[in-house]
Protein backbone atom coordinates (compact mmCIF):
# COMPACT_ATOMS: atom_id res chain seq x y z
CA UNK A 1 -9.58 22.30 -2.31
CA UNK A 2 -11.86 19.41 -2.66
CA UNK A 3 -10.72 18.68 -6.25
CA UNK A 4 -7.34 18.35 -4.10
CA UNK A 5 -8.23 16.46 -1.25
CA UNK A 6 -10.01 14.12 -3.46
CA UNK A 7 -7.21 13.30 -5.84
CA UNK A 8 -5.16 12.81 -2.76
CA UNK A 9 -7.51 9.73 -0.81
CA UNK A 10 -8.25 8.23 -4.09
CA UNK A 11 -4.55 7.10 -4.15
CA UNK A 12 -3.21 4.02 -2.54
CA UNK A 13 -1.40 3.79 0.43
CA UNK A 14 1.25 2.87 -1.35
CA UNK A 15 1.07 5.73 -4.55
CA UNK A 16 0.88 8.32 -0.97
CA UNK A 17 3.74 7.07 0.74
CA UNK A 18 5.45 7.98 -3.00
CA UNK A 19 4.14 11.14 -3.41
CA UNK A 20 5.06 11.89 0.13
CA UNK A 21 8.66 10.88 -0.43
CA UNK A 22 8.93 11.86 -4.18
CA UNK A 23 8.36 15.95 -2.80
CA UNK A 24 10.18 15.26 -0.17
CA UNK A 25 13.37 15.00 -2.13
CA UNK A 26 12.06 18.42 -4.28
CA UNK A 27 11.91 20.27 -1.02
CA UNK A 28 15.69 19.36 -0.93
CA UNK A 29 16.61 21.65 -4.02
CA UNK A 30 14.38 24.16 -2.06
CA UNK A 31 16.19 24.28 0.42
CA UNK A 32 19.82 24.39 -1.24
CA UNK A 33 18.22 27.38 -3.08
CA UNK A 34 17.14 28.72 -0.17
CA UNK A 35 19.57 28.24 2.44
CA UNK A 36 22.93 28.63 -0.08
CA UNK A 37 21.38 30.90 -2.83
CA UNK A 38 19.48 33.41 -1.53
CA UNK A 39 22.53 34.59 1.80
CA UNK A 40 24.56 35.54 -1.06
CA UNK A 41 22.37 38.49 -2.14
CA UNK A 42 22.93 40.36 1.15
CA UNK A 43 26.77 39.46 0.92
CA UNK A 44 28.11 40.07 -2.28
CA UNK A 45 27.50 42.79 -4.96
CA UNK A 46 24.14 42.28 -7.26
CA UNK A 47 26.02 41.64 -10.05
CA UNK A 48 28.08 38.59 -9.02
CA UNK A 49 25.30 37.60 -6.66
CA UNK A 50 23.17 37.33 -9.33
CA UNK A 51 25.06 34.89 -10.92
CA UNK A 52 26.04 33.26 -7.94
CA UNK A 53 22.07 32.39 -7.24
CA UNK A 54 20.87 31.36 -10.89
CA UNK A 55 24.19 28.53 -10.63
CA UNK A 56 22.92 27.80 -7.26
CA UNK A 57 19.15 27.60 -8.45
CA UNK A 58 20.30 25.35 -11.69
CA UNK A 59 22.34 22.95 -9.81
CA UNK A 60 19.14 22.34 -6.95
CA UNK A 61 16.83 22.02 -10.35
CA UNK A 62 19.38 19.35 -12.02
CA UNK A 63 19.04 17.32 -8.31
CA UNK A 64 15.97 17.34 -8.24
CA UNK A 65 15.44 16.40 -12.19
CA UNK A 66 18.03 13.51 -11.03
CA UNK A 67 16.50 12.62 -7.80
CA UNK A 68 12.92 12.04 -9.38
CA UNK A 69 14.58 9.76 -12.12
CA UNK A 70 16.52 8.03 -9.63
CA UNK A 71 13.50 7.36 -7.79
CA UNK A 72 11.53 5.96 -10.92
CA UNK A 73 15.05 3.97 -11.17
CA UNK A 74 14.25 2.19 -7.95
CA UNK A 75 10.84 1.10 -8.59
CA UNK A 76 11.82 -0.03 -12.00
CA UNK A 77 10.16 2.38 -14.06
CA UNK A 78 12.90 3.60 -16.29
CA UNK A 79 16.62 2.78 -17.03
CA UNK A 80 19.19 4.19 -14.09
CA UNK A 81 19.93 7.67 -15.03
CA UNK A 82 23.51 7.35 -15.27
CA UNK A 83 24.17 9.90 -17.83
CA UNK A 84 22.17 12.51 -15.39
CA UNK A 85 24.37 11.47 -12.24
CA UNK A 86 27.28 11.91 -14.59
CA UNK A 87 26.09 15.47 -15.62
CA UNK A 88 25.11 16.06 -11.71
CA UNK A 89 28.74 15.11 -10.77
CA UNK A 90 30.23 17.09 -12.78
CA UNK A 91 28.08 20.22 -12.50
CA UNK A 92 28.61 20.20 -9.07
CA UNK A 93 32.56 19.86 -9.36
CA UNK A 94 32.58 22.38 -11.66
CA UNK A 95 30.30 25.03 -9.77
CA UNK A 96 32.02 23.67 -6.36
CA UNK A 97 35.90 24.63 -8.42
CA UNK A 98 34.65 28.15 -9.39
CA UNK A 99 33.15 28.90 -5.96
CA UNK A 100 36.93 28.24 -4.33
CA UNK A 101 38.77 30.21 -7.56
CA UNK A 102 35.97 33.13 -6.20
CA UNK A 103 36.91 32.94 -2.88
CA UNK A 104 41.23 32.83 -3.59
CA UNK A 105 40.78 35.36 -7.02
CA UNK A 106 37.96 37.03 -6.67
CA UNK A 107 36.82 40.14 -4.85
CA UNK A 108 38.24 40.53 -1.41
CA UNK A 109 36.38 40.61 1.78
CA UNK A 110 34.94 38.60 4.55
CA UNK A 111 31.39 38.14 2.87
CA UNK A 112 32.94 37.28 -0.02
CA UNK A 113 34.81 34.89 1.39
CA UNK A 114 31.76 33.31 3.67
CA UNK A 115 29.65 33.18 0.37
CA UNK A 116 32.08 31.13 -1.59
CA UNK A 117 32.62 28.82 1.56
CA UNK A 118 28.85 28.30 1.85
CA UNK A 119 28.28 27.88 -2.16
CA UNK A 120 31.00 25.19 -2.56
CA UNK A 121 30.56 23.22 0.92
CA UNK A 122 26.47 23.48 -0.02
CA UNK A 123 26.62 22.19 -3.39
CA UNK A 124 29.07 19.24 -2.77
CA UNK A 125 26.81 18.00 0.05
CA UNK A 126 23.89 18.28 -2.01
CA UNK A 127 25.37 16.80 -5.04
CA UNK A 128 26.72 14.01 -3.47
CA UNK A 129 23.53 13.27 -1.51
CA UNK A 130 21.46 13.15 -4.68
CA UNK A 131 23.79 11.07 -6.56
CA UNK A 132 23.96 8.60 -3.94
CA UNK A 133 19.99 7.67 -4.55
CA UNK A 134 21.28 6.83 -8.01
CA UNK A 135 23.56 4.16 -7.09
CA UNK A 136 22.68 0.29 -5.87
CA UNK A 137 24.06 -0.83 -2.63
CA UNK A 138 25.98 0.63 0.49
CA UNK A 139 29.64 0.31 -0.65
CA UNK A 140 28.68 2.38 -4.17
CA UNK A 141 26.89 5.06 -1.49
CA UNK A 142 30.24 5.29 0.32
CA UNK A 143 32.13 4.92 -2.05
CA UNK A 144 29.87 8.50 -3.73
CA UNK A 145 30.03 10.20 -0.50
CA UNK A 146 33.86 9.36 0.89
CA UNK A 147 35.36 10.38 -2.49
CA UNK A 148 32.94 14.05 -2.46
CA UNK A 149 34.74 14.33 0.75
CA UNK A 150 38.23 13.51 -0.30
CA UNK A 151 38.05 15.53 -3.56
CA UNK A 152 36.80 18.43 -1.25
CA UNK A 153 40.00 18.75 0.31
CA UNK A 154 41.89 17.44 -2.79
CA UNK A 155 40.78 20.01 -4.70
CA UNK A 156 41.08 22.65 -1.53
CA UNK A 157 44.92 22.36 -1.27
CA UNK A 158 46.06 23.14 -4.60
CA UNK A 159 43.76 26.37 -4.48
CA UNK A 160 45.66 27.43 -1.26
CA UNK A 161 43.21 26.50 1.50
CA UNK A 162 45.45 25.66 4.05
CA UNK A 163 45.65 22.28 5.57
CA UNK A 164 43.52 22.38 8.52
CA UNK A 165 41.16 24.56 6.70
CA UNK A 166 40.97 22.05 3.85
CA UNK A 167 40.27 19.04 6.49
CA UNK A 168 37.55 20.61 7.95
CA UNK A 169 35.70 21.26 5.19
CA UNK A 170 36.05 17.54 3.53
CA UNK A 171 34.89 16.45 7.11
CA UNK A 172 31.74 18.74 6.98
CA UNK A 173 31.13 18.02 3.24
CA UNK A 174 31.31 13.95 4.37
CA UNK A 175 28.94 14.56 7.24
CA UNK A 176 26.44 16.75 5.41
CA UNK A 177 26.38 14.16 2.78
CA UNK A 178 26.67 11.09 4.59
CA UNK A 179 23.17 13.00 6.41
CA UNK A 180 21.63 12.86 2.63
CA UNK A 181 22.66 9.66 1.22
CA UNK A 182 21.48 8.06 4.81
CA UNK A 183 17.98 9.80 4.09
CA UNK A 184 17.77 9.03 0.73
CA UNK A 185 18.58 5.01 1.22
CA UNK A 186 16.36 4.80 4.24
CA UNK A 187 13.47 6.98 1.95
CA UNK A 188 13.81 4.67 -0.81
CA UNK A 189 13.83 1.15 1.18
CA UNK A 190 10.69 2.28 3.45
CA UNK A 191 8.84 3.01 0.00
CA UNK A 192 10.30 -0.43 -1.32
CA UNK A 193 8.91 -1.98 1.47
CA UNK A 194 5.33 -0.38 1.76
CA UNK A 195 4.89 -1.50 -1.89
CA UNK A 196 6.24 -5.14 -0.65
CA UNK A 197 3.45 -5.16 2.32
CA UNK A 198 0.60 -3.70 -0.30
CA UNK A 199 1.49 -6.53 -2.33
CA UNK A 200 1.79 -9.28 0.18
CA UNK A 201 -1.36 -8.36 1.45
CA UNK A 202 -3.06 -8.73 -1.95
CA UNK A 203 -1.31 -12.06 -2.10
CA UNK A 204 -2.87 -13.41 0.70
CA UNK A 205 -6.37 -12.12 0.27
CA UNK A 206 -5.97 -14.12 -3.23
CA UNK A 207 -4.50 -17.08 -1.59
CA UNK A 208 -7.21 -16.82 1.32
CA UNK A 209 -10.01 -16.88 -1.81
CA UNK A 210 -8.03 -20.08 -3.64
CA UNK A 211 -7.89 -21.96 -0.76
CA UNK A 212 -11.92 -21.42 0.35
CA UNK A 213 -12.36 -22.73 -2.90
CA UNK A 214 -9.69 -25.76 -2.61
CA UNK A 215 -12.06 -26.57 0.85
CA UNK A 216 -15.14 -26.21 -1.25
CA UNK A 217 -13.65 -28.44 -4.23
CA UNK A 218 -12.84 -30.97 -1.32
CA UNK A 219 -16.31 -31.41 0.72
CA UNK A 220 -17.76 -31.82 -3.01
CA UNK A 221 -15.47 -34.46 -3.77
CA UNK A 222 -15.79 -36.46 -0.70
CA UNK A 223 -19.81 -35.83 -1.42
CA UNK A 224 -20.21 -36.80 -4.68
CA UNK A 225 -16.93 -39.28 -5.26
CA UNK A 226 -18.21 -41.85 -2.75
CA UNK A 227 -21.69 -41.75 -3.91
CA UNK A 228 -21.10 -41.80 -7.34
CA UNK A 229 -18.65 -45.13 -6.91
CA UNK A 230 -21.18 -46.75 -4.83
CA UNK A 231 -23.83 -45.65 -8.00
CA UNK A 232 -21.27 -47.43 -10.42
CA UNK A 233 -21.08 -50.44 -8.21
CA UNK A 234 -25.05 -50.87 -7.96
CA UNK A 235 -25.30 -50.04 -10.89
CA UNK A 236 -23.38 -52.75 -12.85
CA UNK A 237 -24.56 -55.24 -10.34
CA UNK A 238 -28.19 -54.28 -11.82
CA UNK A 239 -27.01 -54.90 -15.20
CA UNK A 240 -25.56 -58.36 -14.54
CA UNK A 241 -28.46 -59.21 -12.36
CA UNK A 242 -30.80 -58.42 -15.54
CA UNK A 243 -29.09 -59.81 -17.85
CA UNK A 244 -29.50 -63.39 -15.38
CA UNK A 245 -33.29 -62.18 -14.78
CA UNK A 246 -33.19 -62.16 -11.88
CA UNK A 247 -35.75 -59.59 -9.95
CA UNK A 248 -33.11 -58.76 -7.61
CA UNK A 249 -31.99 -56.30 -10.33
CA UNK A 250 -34.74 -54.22 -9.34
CA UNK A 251 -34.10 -53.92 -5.88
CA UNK A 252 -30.10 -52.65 -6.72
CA UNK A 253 -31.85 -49.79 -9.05
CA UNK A 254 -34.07 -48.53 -6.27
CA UNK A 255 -30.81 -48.74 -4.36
CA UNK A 256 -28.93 -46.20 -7.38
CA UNK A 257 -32.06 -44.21 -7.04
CA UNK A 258 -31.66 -43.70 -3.43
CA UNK A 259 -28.29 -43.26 -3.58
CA UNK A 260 -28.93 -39.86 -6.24
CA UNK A 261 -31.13 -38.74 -4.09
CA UNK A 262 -29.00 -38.63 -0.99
CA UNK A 263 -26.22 -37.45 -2.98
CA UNK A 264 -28.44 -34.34 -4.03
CA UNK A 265 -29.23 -33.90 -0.19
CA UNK A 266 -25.79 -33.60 0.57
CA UNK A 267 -24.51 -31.55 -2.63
CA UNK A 268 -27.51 -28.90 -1.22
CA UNK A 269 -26.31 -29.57 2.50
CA UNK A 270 -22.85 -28.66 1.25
CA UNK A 271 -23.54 -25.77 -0.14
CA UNK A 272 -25.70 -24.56 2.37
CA UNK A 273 -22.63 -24.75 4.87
CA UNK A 274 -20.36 -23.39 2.21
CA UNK A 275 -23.18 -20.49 1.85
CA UNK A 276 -24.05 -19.70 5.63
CA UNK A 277 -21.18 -18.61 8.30
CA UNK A 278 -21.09 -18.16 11.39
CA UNK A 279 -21.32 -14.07 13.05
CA UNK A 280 -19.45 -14.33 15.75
CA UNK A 281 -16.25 -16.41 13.65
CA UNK A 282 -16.52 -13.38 11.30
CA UNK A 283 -16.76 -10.45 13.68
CA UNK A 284 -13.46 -11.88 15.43
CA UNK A 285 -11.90 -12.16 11.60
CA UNK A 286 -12.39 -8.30 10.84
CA UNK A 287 -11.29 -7.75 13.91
CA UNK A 288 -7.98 -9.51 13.42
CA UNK A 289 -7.84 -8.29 9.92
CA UNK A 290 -8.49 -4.80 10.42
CA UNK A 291 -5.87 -4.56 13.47
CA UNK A 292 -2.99 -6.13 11.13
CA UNK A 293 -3.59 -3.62 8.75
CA UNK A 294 -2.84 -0.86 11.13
CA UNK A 295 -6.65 0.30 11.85
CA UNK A 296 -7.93 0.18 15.41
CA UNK A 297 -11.06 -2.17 15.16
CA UNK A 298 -14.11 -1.73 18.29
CA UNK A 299 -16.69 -4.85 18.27
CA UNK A 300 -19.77 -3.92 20.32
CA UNK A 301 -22.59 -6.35 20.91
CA UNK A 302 -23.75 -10.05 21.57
CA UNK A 303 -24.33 -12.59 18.86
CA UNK A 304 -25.04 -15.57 20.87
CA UNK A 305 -28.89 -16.50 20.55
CA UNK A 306 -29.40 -15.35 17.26
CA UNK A 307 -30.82 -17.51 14.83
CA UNK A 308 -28.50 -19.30 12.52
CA UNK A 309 -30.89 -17.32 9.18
CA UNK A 310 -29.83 -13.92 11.08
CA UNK A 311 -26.09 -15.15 11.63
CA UNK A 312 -25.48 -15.94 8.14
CA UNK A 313 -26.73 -12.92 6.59
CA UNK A 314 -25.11 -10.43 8.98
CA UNK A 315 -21.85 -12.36 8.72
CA UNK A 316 -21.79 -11.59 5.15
CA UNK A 317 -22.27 -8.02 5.58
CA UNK A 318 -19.44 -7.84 8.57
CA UNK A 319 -16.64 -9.68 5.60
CA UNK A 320 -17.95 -7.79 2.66
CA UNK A 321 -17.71 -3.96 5.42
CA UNK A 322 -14.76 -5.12 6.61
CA UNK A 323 -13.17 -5.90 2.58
CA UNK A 324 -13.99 -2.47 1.23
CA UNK A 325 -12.61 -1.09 4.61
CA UNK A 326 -9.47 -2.76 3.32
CA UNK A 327 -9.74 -2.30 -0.35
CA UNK A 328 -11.64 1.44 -0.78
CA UNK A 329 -10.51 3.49 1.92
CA UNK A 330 -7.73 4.49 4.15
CA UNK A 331 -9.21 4.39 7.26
CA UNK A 332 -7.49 4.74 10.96
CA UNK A 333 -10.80 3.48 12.56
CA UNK A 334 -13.46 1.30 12.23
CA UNK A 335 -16.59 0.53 14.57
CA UNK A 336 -18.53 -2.77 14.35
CA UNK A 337 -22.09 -2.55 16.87
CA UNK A 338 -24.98 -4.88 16.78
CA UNK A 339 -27.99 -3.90 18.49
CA UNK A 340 -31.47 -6.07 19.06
CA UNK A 341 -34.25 -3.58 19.05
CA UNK A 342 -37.66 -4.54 19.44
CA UNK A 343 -37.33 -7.50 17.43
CA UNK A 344 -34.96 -6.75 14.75
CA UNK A 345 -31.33 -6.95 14.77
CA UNK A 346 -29.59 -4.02 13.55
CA UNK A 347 -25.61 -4.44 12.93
CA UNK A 348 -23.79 -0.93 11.93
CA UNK A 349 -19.74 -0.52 10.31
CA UNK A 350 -18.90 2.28 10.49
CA UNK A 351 -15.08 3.61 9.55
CA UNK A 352 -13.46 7.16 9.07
CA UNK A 353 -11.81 6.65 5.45
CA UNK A 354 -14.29 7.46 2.85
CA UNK A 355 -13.21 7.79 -0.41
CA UNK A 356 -14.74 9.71 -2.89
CA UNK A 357 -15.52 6.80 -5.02
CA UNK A 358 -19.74 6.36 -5.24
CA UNK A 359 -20.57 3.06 -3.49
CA UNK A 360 -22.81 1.33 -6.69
CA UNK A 361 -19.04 2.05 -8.87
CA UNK A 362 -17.18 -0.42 -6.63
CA UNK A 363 -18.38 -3.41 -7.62
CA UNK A 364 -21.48 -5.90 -6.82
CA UNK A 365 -20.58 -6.45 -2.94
CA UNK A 366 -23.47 -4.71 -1.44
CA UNK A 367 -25.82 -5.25 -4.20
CA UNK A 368 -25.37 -9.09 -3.05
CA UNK A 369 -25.81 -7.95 0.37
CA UNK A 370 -29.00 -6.46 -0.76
CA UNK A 371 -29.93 -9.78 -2.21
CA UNK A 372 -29.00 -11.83 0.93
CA UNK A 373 -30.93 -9.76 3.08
CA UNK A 374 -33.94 -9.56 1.03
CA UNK A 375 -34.18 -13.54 1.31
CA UNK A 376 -34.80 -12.48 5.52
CA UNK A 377 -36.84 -9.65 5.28
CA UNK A 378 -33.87 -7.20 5.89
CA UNK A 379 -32.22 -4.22 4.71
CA UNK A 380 -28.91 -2.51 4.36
CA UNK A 381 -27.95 1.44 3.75
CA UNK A 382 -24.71 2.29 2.37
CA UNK A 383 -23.05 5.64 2.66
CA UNK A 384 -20.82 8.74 3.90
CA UNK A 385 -23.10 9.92 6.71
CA UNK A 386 -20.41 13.05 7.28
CA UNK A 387 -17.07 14.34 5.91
CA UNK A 388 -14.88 11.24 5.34
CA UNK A 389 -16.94 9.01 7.46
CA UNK A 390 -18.71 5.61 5.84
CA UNK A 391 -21.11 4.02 7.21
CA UNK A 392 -22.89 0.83 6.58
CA UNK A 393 -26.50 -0.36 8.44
CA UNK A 394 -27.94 -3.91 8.20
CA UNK A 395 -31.62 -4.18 9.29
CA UNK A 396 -32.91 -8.06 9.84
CA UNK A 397 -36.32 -9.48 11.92
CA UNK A 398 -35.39 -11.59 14.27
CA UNK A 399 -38.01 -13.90 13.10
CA UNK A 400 -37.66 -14.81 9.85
CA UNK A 401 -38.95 -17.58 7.25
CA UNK A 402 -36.85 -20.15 6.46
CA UNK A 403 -34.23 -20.08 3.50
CA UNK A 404 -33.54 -22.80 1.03
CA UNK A 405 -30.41 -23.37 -0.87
């Protein structure tokens, strides 16, 4: 069982909504074998019964062979199966034809009768539901579905169903597959769309990334382009002023040599900033994050009067919790609490979708965090503390020595 439940939560959201929907249509062919194929043993003789259920049992294995390639068809995986909806079509005409020549030639008797009816209504519905995830758009589904319905009663007449008889069951045989084909469509564009959302969200944490880096790119340009054309200036104005000998040369290279030295200053200011963030900015971003994504986020705790040291290093531990919520998990819930105790500051995360992936096999996020907290005197503890539950505790004095870049 845990081999099971393991395989199961290290899939996607995404690869579970498909697995969901994938069985979903295989539960179809067990029902048509169970709700057409099996009534006929207590109606008819073994003999005929027999073969009544192994056609019946065939034609649900053939829709489901033809659903699961139709699905694969949809997602792109494979060719469309048309040769397999052909084969479907016309297995189900042709076991749909034999169950009326049963019912008009065969034995006589009611439960005869009743489990002919239920064999050829049963299969057409089926059939035509299944065959209708194999086709495109709407107007090929009705197209599948209407023309089931009219060759139902088509086929009905010339058997000598009468007319009435022969309407009702092409209206039945439309509404039982209309039912199907509806399912099927709205199955297929749900799954469509999770993979869409899985997607755009990947999109945007890559586009979040490039553009953090487009800001960074930018504050080092406006740093280092001014100074450096300033430098050029100075420093060509030395030249000429040498090459004159004149001592004011000297002065404009004590100028260039200020002018590095700033520029260093502010390259190390810049990525200071770019290094330290603010707690409270990034507490209301997993918040916001983790409540888009469909998981109910709970922030507990103050941040303001914390030093700016403390700040920084918890707010990297709240964005780097909050990403393998996101990225390693499938949690419903996540809790975010920061507690000062006796001069420390403790911040927990704690979330209820633990997978069953080790923590050090997911990358180098919390051996960073390690690092970052080290450089404060803190700690940080990583792991399941029960069944499915992950939690993550960062330890950090409130006083603490002052870090350089």
């Amino acid at each position: 069982m845990s081999g099971t439940g393991g395989w199961w939560r290290r899939k996607s959201t995404p690869a579970k909504v498909e697995t969901y929907t994938r069985w979903s249509f295989h539960f179809f062919a067990v029902i048509e074998g169970a709700a057409i194929g099996l009534p006929v043993l207590g109606q008819v003789g073994s003999g005929l019964a027999s073969w009544l259920l192994a056609l019946v049992t065939g034609h649900a294995a053939l829709c489901a062979v033809t659903a699961s390639r139709a699905l694969d068809w949809t997602r792109g995986r494979r060719e469309q199966p048309l040769r397999l909806l052909w084969t479907l079509g016309a297995a189900t005409f042709s076991l749909a034809v034999a169950a009326l020549a049963l019912q008009e030639y065969g034995p006589k008797g009611d439960a005869v009768d009743t489990a002919a009816g239920t064999v050829f209504a049963g299969v057409l519905v089926f059939g035509a539901g299944t065959i209708a995830l194999g086709v495109r758009n709407r107007r090929r589904v009705f197209a599948v579905v209407t023309g089931f319905a009219a060759g139902t009663a088509a086929v009905s007449l010339p058997l000598g169903v009468p007319g009435a008889a022969a309407l009702g069951i092409g209206i039945a045989v439309l509404v039982g597959a209309a039912f199907l084909a509806a399912t099927s469509m709205f199955s297929v564009w749900l799954l469509n769309a999770v993979y869409e959302l899985d997607e755009a969200r990947e999109t945007r944490a890559r586009l979040a990334v490039a553009e953090e880096r487009l800001r960074f790119g930018r504050d080092l340009h406006d740093v280092i382009g001014r100074n450096l054309a300033v430098i050029a200036l100075k420093s060509e104005l030395a030249v000429q002023l040498a090459r004159r000998e004149r001592p004011e040369a000297v002065e404009q290279m004590i100028e260039v040599q200020r002018i590095a030295q700033e520029s260093q200053r502010e390259v190390r200011d810049v990525v200071r900033g770019y290094r330290e963030i603010d707690l409270g900015a990034e507490l209301a971003g997993a918040h916001g994050v983790l409540t888009a994504a469909g998981i109910a986020c709970e922030v507990r705790g103050e941040t303001a009067g914390l030093p700016a040291d403390v700040q920084s290093a918890l707010g990297w531990v709240v964005r780097e919790a909050a990403t393998n919520v996101l990225r390693h998990g499938d949690a419903g819930r996540c809790e975010v609490g920061i507690r000062v105790l006796e001069g420390r500051v403790v911040l927990t995360v704690e979330n209820d979708g633990a997978s069953d992936v080790p923590p050090e096999s997911r990358g180098s996020g919390l051996a960073g965090l390690r690092e970052r907290l080290a450089a404060v005197d803190g700690t940080l503890e990583a792991g399941r503390v029960r069944k499915g539950v992950f939690r993550v505790v960062a330890d950090v004095p409130l006083a603490v020595s002052e870090v350089t870049a």
